[in-house]
N, C-alpha and C. Protein backbone atom coordinates (compact mmCIF):
# COMPACT_ATOMS: atom_id res chain seq x y z
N UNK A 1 112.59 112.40 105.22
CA UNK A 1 112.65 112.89 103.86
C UNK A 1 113.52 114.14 103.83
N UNK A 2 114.27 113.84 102.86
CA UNK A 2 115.18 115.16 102.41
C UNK A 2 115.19 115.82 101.40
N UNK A 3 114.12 116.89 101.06
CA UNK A 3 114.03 117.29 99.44
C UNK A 3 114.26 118.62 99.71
N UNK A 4 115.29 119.49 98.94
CA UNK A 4 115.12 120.55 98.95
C UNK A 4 114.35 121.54 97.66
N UNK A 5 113.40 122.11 97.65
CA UNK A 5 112.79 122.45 95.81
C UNK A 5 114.01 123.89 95.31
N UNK A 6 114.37 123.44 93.74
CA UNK A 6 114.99 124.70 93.40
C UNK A 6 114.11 125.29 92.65
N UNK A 7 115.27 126.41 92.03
CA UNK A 7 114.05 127.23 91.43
C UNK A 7 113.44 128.18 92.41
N UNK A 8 112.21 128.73 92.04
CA UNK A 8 111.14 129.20 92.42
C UNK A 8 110.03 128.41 92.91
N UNK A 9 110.26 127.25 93.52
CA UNK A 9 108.92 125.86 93.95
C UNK A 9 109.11 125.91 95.10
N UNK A 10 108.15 125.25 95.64
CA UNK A 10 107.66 124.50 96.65
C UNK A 10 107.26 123.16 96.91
N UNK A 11 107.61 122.61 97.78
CA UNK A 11 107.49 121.21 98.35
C UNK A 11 105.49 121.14 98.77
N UNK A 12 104.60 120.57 97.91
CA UNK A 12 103.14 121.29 98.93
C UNK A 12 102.62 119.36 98.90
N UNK A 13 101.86 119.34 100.32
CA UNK A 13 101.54 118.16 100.62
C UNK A 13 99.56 118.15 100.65
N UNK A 14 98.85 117.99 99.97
CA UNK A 14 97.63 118.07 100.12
C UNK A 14 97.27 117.86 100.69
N UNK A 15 96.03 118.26 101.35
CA UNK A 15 95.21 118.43 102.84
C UNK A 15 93.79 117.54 102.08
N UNK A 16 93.24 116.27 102.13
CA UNK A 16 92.03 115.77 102.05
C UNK A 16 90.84 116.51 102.45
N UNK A 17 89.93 116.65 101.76
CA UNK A 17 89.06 117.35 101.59
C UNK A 17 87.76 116.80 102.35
N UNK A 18 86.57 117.12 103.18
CA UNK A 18 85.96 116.10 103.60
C UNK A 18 84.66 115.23 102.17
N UNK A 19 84.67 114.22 102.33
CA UNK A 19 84.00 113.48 101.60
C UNK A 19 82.50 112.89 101.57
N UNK A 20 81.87 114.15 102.28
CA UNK A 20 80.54 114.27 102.39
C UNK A 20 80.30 115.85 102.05
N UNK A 21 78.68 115.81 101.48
CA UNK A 21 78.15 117.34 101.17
C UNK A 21 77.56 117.86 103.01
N UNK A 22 77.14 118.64 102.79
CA UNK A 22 76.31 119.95 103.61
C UNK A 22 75.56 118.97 104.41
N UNK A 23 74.73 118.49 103.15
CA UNK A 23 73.61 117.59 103.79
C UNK A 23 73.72 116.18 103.78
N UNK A 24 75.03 115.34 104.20
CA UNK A 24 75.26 114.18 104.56
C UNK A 24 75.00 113.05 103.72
N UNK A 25 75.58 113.68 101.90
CA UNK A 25 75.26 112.79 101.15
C UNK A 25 76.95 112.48 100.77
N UNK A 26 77.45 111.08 100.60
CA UNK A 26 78.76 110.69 100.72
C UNK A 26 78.86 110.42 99.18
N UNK A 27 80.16 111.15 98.74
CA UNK A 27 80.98 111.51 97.68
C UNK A 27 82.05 110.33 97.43
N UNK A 28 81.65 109.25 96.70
CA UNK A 28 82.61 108.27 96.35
C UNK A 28 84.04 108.69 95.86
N UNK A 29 84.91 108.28 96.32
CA UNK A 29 86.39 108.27 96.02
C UNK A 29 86.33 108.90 94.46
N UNK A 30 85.93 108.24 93.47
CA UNK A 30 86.62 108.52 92.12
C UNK A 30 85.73 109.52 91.64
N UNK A 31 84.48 110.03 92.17
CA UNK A 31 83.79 111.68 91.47
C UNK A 31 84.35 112.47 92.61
N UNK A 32 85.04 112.88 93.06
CA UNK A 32 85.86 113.64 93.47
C UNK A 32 87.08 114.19 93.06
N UNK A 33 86.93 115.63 93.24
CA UNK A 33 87.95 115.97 92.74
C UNK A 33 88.98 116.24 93.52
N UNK A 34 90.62 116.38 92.98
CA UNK A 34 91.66 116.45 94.05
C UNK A 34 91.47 117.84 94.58
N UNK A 35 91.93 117.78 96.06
CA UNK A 35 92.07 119.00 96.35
C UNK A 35 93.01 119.96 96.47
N UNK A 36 92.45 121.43 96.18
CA UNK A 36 93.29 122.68 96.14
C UNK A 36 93.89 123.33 97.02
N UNK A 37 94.15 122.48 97.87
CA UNK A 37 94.82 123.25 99.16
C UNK A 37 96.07 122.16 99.67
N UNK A 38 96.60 122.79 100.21
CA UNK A 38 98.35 121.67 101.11
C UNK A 38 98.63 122.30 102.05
N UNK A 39 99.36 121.81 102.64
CA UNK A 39 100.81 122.40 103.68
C UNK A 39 102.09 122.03 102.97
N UNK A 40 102.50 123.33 103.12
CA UNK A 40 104.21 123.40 102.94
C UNK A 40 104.81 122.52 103.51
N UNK A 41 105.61 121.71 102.88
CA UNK A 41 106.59 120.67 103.42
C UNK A 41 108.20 121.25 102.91
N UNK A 42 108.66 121.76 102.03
CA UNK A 42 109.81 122.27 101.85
C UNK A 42 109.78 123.39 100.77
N UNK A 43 110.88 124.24 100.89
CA UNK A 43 110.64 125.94 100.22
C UNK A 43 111.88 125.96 99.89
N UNK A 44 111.97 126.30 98.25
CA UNK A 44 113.39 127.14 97.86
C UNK A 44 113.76 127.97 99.04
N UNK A 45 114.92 128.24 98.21
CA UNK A 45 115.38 129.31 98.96
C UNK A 45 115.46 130.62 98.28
N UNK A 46 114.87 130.63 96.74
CA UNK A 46 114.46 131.65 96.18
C UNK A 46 113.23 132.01 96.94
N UNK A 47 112.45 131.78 97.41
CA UNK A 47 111.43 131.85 97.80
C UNK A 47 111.24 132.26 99.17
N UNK A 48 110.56 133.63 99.17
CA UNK A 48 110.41 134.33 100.32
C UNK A 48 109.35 134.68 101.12
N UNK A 49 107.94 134.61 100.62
CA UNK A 49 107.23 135.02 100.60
C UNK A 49 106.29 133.35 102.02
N UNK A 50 106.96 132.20 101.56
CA UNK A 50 106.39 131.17 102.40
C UNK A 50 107.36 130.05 103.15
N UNK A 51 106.58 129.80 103.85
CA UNK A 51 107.60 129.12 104.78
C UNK A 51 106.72 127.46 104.86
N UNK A 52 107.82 126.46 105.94
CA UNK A 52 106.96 125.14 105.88
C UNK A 52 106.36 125.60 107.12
N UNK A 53 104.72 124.47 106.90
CA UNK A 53 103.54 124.64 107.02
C UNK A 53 102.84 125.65 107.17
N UNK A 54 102.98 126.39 106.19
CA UNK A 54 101.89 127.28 105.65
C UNK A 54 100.82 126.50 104.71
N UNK A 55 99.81 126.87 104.94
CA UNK A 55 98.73 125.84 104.58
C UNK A 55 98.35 127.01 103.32
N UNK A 56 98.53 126.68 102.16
CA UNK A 56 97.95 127.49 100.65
C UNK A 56 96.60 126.92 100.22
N UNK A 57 96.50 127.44 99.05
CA UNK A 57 95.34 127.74 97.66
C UNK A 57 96.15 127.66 96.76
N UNK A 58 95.59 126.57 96.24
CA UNK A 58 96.75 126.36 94.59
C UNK A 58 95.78 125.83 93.29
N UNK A 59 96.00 125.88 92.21
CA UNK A 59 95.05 125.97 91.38
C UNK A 59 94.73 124.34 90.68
N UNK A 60 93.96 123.85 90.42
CA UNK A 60 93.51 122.08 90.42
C UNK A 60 94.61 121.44 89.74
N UNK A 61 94.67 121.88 88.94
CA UNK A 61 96.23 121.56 87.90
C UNK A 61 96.97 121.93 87.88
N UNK A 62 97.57 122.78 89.05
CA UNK A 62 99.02 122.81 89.45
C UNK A 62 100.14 121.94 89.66
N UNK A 63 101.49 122.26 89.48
CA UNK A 63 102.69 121.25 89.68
C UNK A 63 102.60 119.78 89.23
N UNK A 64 103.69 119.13 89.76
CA UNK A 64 104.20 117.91 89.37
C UNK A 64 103.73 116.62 90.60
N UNK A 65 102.79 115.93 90.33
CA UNK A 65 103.36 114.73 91.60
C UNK A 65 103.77 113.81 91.81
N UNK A 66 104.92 113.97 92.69
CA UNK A 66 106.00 113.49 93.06
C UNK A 66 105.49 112.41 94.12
N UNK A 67 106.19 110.86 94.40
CA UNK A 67 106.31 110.40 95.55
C UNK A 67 107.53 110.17 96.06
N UNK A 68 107.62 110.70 97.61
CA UNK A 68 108.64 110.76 98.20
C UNK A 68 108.63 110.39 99.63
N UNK A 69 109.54 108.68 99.80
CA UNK A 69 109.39 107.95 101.16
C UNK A 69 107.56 107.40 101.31
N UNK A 70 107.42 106.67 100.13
CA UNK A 70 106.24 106.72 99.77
C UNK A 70 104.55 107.30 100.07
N UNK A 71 104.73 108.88 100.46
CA UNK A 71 103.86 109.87 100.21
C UNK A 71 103.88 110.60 98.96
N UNK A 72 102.60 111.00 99.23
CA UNK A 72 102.78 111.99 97.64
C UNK A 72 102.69 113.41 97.72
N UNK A 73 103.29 113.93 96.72
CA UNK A 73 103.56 115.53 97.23
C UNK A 73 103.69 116.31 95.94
N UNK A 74 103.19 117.72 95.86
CA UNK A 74 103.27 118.31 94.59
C UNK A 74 104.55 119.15 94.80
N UNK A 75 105.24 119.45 93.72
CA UNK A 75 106.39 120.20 93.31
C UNK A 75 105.16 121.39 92.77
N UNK A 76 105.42 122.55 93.19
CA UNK A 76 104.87 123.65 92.61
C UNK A 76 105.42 125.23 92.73
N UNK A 77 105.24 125.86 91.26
CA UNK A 77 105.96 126.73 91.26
C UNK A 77 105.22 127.88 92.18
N UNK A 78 105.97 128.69 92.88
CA UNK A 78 105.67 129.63 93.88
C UNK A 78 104.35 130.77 92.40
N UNK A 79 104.92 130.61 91.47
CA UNK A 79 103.58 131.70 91.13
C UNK A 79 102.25 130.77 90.84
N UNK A 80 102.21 129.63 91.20
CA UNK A 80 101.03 128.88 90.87
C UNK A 80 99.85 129.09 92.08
N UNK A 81 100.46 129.28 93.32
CA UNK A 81 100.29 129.26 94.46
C UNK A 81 99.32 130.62 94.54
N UNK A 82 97.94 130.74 94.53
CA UNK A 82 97.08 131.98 94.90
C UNK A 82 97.65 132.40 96.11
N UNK A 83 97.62 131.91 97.55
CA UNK A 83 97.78 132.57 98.75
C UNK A 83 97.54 131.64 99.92
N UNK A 84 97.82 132.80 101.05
CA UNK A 84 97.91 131.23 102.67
C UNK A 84 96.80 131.64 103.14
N UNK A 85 96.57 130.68 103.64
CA UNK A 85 95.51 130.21 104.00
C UNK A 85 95.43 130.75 105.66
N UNK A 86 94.64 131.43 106.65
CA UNK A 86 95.03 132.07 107.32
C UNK A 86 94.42 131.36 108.61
């Protein structure tokens, strides 16, 4: 894959969330919600502050999704992005 994001975005690839609670009760596919976190897959070059695979916090309804080389991936603007994940 070759995407470069302009602008002020980011390339972010979501990280699956696990699909059980605390106490080992299993969370069907569709009452689940998507999750708020990714790894960086590609970075403007306005953009300074992150690099690829930095693993973020991004807000539920952030960006655009995109499929690309048939994965899916959010386009998101660098101020949507709370922070990395450490």
């Amino acid at each position: 894959m070759n995407f470069q994001p302009l602008g002020k975005r980011v390339l972010v690839k979501r990280v699956e969330e696990a699909n059980t609670t605390v106490s080992g009760i299993i969370i069907p596919d569709n009452a689940q919600e998507k999750p708020s976190r990714g790894e960086v897959v590609a970075v403007s070059s306005e953009v300074k502050e992150l690099k690829c695979g930095d693993m973020v916090l991004f807000g539920k309804f952030s960006g655009s999704e995109v499929t690309l080389d048939g994965d899916k991936f959010l386009v998101i603007d660098s101020e949507d992005i709370f922070g990395i994940i450490k």
